[in-house]
C-alpha atoms as a PDB file:
ATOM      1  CA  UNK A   1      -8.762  39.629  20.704  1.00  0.00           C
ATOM      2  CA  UNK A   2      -8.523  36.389  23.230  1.00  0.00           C
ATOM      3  CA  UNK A   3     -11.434  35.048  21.296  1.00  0.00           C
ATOM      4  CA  UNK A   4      -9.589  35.192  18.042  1.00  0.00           C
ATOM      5  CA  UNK A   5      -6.887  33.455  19.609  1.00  0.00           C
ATOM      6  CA  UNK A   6      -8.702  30.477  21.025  1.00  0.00           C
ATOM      7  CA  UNK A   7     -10.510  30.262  18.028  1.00  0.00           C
ATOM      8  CA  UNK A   8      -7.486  30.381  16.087  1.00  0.00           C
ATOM      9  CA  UNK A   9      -5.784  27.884  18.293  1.00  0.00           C
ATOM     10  CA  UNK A  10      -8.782  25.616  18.111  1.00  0.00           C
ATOM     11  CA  UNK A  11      -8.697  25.562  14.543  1.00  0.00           C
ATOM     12  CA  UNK A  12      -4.923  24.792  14.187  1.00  0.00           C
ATOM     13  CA  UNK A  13      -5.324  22.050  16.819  1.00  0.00           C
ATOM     14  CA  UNK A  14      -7.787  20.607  14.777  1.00  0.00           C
ATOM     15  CA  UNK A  15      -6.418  20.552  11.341  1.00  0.00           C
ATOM     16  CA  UNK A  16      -3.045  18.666  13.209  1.00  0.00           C
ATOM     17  CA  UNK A  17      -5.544  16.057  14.184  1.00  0.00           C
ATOM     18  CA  UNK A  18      -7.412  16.411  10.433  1.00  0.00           C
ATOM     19  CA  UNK A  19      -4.185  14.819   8.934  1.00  0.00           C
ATOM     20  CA  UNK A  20      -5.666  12.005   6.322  1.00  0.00           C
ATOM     21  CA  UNK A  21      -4.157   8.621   7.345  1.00  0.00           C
ATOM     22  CA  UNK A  22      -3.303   6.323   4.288  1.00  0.00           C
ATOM     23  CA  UNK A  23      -2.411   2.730   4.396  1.00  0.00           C
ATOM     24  CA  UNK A  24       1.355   2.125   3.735  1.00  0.00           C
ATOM     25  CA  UNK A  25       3.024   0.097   1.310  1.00  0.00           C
ATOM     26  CA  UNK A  26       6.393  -1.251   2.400  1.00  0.00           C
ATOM     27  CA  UNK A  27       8.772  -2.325  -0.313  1.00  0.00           C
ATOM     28  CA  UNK A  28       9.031  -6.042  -1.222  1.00  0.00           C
ATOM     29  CA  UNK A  29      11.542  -7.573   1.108  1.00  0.00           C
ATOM     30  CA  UNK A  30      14.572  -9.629   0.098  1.00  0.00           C
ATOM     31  CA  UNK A  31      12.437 -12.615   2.281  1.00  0.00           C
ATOM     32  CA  UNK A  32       9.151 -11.894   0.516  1.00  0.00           C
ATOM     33  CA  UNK A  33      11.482 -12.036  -2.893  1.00  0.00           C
ATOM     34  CA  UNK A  34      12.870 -15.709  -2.001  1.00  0.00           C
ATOM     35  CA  UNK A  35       9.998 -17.158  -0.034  1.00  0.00           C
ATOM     36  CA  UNK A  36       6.621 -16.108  -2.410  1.00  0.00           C
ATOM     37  CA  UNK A  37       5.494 -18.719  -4.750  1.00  0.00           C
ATOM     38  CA  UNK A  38       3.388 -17.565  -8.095  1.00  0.00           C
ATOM     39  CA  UNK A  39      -0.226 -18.021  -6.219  1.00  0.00           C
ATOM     40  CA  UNK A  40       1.241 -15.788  -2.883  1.00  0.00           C
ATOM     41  CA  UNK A  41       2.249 -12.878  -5.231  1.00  0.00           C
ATOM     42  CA  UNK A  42      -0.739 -12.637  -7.240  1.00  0.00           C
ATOM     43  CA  UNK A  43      -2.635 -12.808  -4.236  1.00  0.00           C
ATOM     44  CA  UNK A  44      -0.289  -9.859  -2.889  1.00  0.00           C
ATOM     45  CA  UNK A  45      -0.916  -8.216  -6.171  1.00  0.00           C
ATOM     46  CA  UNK A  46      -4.433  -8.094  -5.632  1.00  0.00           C
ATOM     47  CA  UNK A  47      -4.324  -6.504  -1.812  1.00  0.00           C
ATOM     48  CA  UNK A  48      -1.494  -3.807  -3.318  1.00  0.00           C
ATOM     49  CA  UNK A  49      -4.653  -3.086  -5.768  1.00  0.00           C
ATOM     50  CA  UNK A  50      -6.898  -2.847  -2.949  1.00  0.00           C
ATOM     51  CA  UNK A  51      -4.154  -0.637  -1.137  1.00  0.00           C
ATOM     52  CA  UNK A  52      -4.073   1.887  -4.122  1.00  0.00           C
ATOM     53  CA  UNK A  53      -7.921   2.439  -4.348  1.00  0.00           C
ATOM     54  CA  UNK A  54      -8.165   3.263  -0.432  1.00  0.00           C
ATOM     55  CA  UNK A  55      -5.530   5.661  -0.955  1.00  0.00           C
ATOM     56  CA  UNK A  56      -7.636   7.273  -3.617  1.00  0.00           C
ATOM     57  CA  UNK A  57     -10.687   6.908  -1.375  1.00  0.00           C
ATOM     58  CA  UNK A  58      -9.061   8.604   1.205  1.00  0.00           C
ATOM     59  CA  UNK A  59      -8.225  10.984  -1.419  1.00  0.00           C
ATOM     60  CA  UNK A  60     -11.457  12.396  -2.166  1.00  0.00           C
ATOM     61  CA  UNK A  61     -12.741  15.733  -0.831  1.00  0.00           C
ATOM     62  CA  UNK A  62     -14.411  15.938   2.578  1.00  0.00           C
ATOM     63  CA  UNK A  63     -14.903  17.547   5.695  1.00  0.00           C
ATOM     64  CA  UNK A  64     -11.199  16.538   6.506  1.00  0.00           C
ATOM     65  CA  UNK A  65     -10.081  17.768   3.264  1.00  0.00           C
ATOM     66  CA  UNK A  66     -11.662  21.094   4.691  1.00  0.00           C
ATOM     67  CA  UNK A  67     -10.007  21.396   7.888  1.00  0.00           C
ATOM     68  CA  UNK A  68      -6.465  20.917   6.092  1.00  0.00           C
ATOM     69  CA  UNK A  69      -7.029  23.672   3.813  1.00  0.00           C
ATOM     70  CA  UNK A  70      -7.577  25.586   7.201  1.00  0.00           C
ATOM     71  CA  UNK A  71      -4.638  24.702   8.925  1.00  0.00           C
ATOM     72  CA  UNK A  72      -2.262  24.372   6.433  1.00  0.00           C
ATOM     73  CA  UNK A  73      -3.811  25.016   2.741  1.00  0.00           C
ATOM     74  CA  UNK A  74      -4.038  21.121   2.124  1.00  0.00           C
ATOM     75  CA  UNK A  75      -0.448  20.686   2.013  1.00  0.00           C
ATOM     76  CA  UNK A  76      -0.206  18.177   4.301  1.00  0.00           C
ATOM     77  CA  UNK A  77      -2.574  16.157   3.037  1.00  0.00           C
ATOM     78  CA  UNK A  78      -1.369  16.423  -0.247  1.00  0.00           C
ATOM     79  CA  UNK A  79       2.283  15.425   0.394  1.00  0.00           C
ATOM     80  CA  UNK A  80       0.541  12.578   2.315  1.00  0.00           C
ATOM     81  CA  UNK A  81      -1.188  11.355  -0.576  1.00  0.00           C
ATOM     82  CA  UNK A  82       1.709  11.563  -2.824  1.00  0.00           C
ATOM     83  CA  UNK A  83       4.551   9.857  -0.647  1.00  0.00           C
ATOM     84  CA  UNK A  84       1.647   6.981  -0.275  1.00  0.00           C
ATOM     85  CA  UNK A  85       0.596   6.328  -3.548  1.00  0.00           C
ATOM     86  CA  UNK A  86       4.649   6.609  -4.473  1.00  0.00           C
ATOM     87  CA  UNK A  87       5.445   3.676  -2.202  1.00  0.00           C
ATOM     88  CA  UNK A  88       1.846   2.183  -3.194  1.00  0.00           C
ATOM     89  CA  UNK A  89       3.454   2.288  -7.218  1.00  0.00           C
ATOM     90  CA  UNK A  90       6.785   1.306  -6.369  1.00  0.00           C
ATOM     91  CA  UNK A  91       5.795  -1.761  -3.861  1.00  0.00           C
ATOM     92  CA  UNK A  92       3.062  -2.909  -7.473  1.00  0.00           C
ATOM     93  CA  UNK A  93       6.346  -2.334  -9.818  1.00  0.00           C
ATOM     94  CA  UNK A  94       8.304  -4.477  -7.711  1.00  0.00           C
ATOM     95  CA  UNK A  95       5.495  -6.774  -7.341  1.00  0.00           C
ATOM     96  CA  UNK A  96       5.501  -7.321 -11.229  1.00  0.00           C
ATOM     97  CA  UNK A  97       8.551  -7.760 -11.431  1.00  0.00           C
ATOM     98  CA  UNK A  98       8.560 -10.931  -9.461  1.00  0.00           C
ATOM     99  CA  UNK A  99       5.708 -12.254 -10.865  1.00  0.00           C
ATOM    100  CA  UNK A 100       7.118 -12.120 -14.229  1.00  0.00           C
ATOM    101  CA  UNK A 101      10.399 -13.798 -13.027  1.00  0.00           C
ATOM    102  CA  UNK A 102       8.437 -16.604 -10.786  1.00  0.00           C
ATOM    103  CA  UNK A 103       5.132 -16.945 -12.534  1.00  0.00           C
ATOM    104  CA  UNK A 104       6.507 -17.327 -16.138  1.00  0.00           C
ATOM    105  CA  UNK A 105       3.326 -19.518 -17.591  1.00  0.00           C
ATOM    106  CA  UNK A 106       0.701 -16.557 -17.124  1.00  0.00           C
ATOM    107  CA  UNK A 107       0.683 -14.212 -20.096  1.00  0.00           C
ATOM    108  CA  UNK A 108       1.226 -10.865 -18.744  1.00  0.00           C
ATOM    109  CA  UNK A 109       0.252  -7.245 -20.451  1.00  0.00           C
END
């Protein structure tokens, strides 16, 4: 019965530390809004692009995927993932936005 309890412990202690880490997107700041020029927000478009394809690489199933279905049936990692690529969407939205108020010669889609 101990054993089952270290193991147990073990396990849990490990999935707390199995936690996926993605990168964060802050929202674009009333600075960033006055300051950018067109060439600094399409290079900041770019990076948020970059941003959203490491959060779905971190995304994908693996061994750490595995140990947060033990300790908590993935919902950690899921509500990770979401609140990320929320902010991740909402950062490129705002991003857009600007870019179609300060970059008004590029055609946009």
């Amino acid at each position: 019965m101990v054993k089952i309890g270290v193991v147990l412990s073990v396990l849990l202690l490990l999935s707390g530390c199995a936690l996926k880490q993605y990168p964060s997107s802050p929202p674009v700041s009333e600075v960033q809004k006055t300051t950018l020029d067109c060439p600094a927000i399409e290079k900041e478009i770019a990076s948020q692009q970059q941003v959203q394809s490491q959060i779905d690489k971190t995304g994908q199933f693996d061994g750490l995927t595995v140990l947060g279905f033990i300790g908590d049936f993935g919902i950690g990692n899921g509500v990770a993932k979401s609140l990320a690529q929320k902010h991740a969407d909402k950062r490129m939205n705002e991003l857009k936005a600007l870019e179609k108020t300060k970059c008004p010669t590029l055609l946009h889609s």
